[in-house]
Protein backbone atom coordinates (compact mmCIF):
# COMPACT_ATOMS: atom_id res chain seq x y z
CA UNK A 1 0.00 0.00 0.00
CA UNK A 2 2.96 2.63 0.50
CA UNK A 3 4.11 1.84 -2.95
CA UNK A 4 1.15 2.55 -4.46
CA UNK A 5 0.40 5.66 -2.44
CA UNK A 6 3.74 6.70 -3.29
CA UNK A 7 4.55 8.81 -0.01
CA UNK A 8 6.95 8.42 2.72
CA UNK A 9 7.37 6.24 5.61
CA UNK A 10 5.97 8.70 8.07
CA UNK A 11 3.08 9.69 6.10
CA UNK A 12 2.20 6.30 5.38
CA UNK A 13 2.39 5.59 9.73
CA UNK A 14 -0.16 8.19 9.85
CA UNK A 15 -2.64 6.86 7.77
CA UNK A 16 -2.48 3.60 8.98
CA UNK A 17 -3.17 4.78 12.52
CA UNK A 18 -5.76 7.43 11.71
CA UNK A 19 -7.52 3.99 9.51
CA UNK A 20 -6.97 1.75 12.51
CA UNK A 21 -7.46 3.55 15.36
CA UNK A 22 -9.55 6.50 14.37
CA UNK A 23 -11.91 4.64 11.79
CA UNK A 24 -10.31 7.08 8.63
CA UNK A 25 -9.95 5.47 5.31
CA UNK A 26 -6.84 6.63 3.44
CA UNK A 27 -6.67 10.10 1.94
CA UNK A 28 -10.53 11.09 3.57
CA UNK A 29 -8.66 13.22 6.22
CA UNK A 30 -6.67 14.59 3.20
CA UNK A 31 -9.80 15.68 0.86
CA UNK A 32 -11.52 16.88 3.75
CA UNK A 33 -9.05 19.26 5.90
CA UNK A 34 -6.29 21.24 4.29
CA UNK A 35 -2.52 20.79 5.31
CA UNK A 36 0.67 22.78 4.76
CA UNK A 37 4.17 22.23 5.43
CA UNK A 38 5.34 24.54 6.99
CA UNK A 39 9.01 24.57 6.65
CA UNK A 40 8.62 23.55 3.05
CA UNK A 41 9.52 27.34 1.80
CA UNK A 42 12.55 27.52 3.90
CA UNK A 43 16.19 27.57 2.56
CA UNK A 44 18.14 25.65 5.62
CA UNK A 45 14.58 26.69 7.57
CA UNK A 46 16.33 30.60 7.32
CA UNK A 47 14.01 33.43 7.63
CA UNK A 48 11.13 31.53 9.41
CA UNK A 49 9.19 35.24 9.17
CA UNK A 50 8.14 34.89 5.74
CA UNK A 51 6.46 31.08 6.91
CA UNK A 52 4.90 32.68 9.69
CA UNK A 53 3.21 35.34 7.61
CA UNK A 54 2.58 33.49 4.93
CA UNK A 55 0.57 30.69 7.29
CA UNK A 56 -0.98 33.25 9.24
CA UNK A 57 -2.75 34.44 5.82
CA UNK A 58 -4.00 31.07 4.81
CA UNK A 59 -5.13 30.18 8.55
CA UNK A 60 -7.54 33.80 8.25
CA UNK A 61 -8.77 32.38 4.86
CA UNK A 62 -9.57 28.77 5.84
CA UNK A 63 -11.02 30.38 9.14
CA UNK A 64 -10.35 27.19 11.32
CA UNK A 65 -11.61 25.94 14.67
CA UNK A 66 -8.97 23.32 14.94
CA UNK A 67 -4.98 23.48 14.01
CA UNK A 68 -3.26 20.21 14.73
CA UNK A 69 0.80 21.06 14.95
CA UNK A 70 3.01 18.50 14.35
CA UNK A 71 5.69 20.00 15.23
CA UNK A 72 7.29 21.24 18.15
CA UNK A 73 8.90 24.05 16.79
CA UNK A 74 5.89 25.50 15.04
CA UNK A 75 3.66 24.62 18.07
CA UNK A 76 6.54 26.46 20.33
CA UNK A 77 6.08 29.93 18.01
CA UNK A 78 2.30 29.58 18.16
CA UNK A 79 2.17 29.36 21.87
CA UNK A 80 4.65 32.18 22.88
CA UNK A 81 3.14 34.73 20.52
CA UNK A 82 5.17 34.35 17.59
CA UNK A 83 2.13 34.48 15.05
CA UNK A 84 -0.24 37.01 16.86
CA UNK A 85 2.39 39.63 16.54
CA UNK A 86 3.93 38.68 13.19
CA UNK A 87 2.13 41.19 11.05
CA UNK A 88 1.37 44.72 12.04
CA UNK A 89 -2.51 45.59 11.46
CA UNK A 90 -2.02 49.21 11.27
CA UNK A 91 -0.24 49.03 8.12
CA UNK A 92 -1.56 50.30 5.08
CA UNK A 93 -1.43 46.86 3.19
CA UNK A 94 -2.57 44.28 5.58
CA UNK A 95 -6.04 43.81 4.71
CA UNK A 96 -4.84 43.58 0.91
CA UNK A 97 -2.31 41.00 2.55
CA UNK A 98 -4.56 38.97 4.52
CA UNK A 99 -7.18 38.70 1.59
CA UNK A 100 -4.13 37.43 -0.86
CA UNK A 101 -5.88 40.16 -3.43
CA UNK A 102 -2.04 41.42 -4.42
CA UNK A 103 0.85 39.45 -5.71
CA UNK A 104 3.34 39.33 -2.49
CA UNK A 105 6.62 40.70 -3.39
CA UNK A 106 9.78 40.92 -0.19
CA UNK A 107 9.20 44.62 -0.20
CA UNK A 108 5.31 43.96 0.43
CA UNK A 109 5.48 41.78 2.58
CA UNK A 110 8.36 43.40 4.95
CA UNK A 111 5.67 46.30 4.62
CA UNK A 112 3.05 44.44 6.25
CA UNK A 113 5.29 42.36 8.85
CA UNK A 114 6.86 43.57 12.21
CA UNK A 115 10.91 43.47 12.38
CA UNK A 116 10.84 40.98 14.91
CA UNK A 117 13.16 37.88 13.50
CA UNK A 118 13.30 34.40 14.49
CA UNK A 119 15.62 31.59 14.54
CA UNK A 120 14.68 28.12 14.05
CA UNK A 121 16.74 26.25 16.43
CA UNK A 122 15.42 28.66 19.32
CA UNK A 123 11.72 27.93 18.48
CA UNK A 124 11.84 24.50 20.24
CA UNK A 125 9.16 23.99 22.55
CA UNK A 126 10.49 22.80 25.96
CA UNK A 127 9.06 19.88 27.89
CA UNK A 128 7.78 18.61 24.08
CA UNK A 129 7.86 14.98 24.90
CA UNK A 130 6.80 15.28 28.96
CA UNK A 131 3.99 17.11 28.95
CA UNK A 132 3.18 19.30 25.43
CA UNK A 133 2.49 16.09 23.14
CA UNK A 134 -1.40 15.12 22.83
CA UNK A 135 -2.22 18.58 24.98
CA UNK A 136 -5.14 21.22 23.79
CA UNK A 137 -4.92 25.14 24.06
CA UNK A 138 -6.67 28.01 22.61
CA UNK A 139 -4.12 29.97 20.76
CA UNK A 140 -4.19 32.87 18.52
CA UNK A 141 -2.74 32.10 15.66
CA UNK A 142 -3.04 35.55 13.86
CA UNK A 143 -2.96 39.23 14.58
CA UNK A 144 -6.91 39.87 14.96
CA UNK A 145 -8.27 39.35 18.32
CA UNK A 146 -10.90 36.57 16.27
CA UNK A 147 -7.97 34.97 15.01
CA UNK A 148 -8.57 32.21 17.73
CA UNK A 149 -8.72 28.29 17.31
CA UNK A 150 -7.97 25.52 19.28
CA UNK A 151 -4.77 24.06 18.50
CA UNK A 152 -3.36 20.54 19.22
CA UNK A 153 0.23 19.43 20.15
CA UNK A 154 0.44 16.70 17.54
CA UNK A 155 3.39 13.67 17.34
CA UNK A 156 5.24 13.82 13.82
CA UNK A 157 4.89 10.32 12.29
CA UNK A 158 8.29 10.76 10.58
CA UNK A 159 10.03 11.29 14.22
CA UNK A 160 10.25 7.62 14.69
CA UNK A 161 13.41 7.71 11.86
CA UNK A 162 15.67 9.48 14.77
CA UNK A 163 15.16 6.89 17.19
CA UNK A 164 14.62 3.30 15.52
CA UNK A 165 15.61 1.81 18.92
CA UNK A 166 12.41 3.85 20.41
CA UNK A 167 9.73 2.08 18.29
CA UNK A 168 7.13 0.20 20.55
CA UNK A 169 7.09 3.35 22.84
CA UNK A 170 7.06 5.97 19.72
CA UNK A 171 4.15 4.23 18.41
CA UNK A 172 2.24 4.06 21.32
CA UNK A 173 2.46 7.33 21.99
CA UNK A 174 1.10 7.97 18.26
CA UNK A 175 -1.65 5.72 18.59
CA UNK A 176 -3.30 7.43 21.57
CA UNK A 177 -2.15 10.81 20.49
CA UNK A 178 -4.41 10.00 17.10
CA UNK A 179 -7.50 8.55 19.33
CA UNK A 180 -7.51 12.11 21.39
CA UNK A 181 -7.64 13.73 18.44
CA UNK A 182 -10.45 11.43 17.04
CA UNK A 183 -12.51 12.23 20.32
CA UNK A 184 -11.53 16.07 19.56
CA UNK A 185 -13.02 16.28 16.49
CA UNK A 186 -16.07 13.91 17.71
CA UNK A 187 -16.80 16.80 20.81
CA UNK A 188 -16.10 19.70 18.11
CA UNK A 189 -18.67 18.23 15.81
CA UNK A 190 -21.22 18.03 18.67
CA UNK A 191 -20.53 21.57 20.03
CA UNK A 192 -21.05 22.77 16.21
CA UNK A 193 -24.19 21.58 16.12
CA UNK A 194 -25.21 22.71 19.46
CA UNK A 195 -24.42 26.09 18.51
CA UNK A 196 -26.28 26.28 14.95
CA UNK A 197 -22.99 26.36 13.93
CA UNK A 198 -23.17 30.32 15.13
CA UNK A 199 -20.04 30.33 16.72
CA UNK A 200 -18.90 33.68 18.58
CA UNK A 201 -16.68 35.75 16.26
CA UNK A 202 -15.94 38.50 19.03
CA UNK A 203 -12.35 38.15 20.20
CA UNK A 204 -13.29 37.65 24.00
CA UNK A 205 -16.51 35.82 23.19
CA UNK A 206 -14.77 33.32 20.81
CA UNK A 207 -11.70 32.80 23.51
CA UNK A 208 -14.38 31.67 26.15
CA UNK A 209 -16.52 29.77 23.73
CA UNK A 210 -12.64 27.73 22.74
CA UNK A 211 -12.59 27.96 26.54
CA UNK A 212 -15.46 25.73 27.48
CA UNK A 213 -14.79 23.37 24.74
CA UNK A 214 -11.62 22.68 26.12
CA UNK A 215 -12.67 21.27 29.17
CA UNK A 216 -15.25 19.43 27.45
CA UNK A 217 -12.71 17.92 25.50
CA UNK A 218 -10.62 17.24 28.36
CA UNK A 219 -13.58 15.67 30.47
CA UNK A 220 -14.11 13.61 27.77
CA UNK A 221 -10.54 12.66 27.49
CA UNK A 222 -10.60 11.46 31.01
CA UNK A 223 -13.44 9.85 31.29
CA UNK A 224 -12.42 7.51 28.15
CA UNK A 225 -9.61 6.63 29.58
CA UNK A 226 -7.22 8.04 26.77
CA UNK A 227 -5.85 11.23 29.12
CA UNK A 228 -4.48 9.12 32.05
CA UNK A 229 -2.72 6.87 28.87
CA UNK A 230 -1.31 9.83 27.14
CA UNK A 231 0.28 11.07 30.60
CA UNK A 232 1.92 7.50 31.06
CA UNK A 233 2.52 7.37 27.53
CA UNK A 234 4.39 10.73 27.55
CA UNK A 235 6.41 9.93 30.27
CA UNK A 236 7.87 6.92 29.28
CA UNK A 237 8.74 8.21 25.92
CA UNK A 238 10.35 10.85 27.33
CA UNK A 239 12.51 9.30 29.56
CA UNK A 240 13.59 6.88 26.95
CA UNK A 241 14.46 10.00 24.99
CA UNK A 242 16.07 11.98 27.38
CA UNK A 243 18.32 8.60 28.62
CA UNK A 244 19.67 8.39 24.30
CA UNK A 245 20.36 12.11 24.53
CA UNK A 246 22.74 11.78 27.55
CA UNK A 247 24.05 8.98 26.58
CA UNK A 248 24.53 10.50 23.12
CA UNK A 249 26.20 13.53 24.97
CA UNK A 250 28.50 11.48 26.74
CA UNK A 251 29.33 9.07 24.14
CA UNK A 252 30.85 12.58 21.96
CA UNK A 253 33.05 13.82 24.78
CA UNK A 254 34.59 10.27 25.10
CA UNK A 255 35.25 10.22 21.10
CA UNK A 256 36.72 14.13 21.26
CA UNK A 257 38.75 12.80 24.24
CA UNK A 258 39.95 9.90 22.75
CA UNK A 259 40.65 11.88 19.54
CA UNK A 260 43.01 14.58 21.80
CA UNK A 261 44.65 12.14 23.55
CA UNK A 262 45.71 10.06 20.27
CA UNK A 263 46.80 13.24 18.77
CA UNK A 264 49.21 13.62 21.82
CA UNK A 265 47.85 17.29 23.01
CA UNK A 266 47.68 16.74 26.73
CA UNK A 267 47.17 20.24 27.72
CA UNK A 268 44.13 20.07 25.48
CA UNK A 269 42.54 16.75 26.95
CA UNK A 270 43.18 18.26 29.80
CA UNK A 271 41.32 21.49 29.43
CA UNK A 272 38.64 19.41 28.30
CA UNK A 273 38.18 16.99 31.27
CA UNK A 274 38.96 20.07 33.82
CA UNK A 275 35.91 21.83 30.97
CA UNK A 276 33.36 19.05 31.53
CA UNK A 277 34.06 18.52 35.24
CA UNK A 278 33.54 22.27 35.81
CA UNK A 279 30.20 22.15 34.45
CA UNK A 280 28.82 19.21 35.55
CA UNK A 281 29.86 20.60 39.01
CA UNK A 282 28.40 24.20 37.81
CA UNK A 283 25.20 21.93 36.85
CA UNK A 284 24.48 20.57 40.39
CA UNK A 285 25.99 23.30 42.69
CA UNK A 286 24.92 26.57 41.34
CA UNK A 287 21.23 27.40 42.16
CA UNK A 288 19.67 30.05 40.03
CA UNK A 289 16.00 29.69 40.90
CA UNK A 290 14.04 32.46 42.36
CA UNK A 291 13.55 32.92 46.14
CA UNK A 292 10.70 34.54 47.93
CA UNK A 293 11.31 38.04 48.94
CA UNK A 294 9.83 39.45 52.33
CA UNK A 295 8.34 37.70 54.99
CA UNK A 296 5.49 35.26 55.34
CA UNK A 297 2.16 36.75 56.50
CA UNK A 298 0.30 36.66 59.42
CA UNK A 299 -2.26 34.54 60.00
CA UNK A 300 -4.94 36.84 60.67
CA UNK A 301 -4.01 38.29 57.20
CA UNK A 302 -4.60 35.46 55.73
CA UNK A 303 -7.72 34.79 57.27
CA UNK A 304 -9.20 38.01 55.39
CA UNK A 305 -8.32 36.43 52.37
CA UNK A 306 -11.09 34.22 52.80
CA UNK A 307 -13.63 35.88 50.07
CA UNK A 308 -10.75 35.64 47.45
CA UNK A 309 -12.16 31.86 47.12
CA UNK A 310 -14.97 30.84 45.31
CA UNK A 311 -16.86 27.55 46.86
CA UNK A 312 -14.66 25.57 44.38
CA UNK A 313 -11.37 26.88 45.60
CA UNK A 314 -10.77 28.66 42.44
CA UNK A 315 -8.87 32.00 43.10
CA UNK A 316 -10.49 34.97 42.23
CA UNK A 317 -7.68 37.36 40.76
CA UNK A 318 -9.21 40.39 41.15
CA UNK A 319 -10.37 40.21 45.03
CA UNK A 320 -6.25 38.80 45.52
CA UNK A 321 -4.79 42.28 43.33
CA UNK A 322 -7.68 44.96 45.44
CA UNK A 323 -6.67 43.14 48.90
CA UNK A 324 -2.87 43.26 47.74
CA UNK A 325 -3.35 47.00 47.41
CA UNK A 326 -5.51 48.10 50.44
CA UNK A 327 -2.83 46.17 52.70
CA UNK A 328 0.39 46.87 50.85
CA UNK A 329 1.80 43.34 51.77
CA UNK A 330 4.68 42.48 49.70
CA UNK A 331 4.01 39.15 49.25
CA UNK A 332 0.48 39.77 48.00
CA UNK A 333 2.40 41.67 45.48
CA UNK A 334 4.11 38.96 44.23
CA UNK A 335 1.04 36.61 44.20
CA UNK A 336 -0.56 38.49 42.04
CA UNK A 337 1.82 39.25 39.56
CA UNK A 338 3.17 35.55 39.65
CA UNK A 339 -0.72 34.30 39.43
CA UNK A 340 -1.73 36.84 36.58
CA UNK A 341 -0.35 35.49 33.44
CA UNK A 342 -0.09 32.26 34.58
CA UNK A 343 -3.99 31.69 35.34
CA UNK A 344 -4.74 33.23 31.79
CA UNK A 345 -2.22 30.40 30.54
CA UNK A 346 -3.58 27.81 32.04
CA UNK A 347 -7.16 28.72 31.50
CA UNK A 348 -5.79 28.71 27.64
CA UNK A 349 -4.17 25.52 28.44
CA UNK A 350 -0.96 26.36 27.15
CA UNK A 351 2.78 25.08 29.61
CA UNK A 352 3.10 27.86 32.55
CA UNK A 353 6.38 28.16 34.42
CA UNK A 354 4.81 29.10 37.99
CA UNK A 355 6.47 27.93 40.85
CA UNK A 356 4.39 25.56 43.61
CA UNK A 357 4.06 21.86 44.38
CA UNK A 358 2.80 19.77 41.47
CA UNK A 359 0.10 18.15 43.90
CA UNK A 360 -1.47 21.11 44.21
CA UNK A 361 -3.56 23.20 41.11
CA UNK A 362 -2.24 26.60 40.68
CA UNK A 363 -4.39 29.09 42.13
CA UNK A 364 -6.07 26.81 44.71
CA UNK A 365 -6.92 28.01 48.21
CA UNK A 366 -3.73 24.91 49.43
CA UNK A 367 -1.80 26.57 46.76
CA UNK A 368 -2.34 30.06 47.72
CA UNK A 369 -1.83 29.13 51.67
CA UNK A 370 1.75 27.59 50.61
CA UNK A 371 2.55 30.85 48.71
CA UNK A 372 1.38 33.33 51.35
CA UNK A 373 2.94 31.37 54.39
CA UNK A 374 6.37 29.87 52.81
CA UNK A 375 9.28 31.38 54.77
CA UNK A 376 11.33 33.51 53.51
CA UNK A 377 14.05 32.85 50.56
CA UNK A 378 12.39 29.78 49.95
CA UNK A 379 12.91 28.36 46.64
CA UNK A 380 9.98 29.27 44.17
């Protein structure tokens, strides 16, 4: 069947799992949805600007409720802004841009895009294998504030070619990463209809509309089984991963050692090892995470705080930032600017980097407690 499909290895994985696990016959998926490479206009993936714009002008045609990234680099430029701020709305060309009613020359389209520049190797989303893979966030994926769609951390089929050794762990990870993404089109189709298909096209109204579906789809996910597979799944992928990389790592030192030390340069083998040694040592020693500044509060402060909860112990932001300013408290302060782009994040779904114990959600009332009461220059 590859052969007479004609297409590649990794292409041909994904159709056999979206036939076998999701139900798709070959090529429906492809008639159906559009896809784009994205990288396929990049020279040595150089200038990824021009891809950016270029995507963010076919996403505003097509309109989408759904992106599935495959990719963690493209998934890592969608989720840190990248595309929202790629092109600048106030310039004179961008709706003659956007519609594609103009042939796009350089100087057009440097015309319509901001300066900002980006290189590919630093668009790597981190924790990709851990805890991005099989995820579900609503992203903006254009300038426009109704340039919102829910977009899903996808596994590349062709990723298995890196790591042959990988393969029963690879493709279980694929498998279940294709079911979720069966069941999210399944809940999309249902909230469609629900809605008349009038879905909000308001930038606030659309973001809380993505919102709720979300946690439909992640109910849903959980429920089914497939969420609390994708977690184990992730994690033992990753490790695997993570164990070849080190191993990797240490396997070119020895050859770059061995390689010095045949050549007879001793003072270089041994700037090397004393290299190595100083930053593995650097590694574990030095500690350059944050530590609370100012002293924990009272308790009878933090028994006023009691109306910041809501009966489901989910922290209401705005009681937290009016108490933090009546009472001057420094460590309110810092609670509420730690808790205000993170809470937006994670009501987005999209990777936050907030400190506090994993066992407890961020923004909880045990959360909270830990935050206001920790003692001072405690590690965050």
């Amino acid at each position: 069947m590859s052969k007479w499909l004609q297409i590649a290895r990794g292409p041909f994985i994904k159709l056999q799992l979206e036939r076998k696990v999701a139900t798709l016959e070959a090529l429906s998926l492809r008639s159906l949805t559009p896809a784009l490479d994205f990288w396929r206009l990049q020279t040595r993936h150089r200038r990824v600007c021009i891809s950016i714009c270029l995507t963010i002008r076919l996403l505003c045609q097509i309109d989408p409720l759904l992106i599935a990234a495959r990719s963690s680099k493209v998934l890592g430029m969608i989720l840190r802004g990248n595309f929202a701020h790629a092109l600048d709305t106030s310039a004179a060309g961008f709706d003659t841009f956007i519609s594609a009613s103009r042939l796009t020359t350089s100087d057009f389209l440097e015309a319509v895009a901001t300066s900002s520049k980006k290189r590919w190797r630093k668009t790597k989303c981190p924790d990709w294998l851990s805890k991005i893979v099989g995820s579900v966030a609503v992203c903006q994926y254009g300038p426009q504030s109704c340039d919102v769609a829910l977009v899903f951390a996808g596994l590349d089929k062709g990723y298995k070619k890196y790591n042959l050794r990988c393969l029963d762990k690879f493709f279980t990870l694929a498998a279940i990463c294709t079911a979720k993404l069966a069941l999210i089109w399944r809940v999309m189709a249902k909230a469609v209809h629900a809605s008349h298909n009038d879905i909000p096209r308001n930038g606030d109204a659309r973001r809380l509309w993505f919102r709720a579906l979300r946690v439909t789809i992640q109910a849903c996910a959980k429920d089914s089984g497939i969420e609390p597979q994708l977690i184990a799944a992730c994690q033992r992928f990753g490790t695997t991963m993570r164990a070849r990389q080190a191993t990797k790592a240490i396997s070119v030192v020895c050859k770059e050692e061995r390689r010095v030390e045949v050549e007879g340069r001793q003072d270089t083998l041994v700037q090397l090892q004393d290299k190595w040694s100083t930053a593995m040592s650097t590694r574990v020693t030095t500690d350059k995470r944050p530590k609370f500044v100012g002293p924990p509060l009272a308790s009878s402060i933090v028994q006023s705080l009691a109306p910041a909860f809501a009966p489901t112990s989910v922290l209401n932001l705005g009681t937290l930032i009016v108490i933090a300013l009546r009472q001057q408290q420094l460590r309110l302060e810092l609670l509420a600017t730690t808790l205000g782009p993170a809470l937006t994040a994670i009501a987005n779904g999209r990777p936050t980097n907030a400190p506090g114990p994993s066992s407890m959600p961020l923004g909880s009332q045990p959360w909270t407690l830990w935050f206001l009461l920790a003692r001072e220059h405690t590690e965050i």
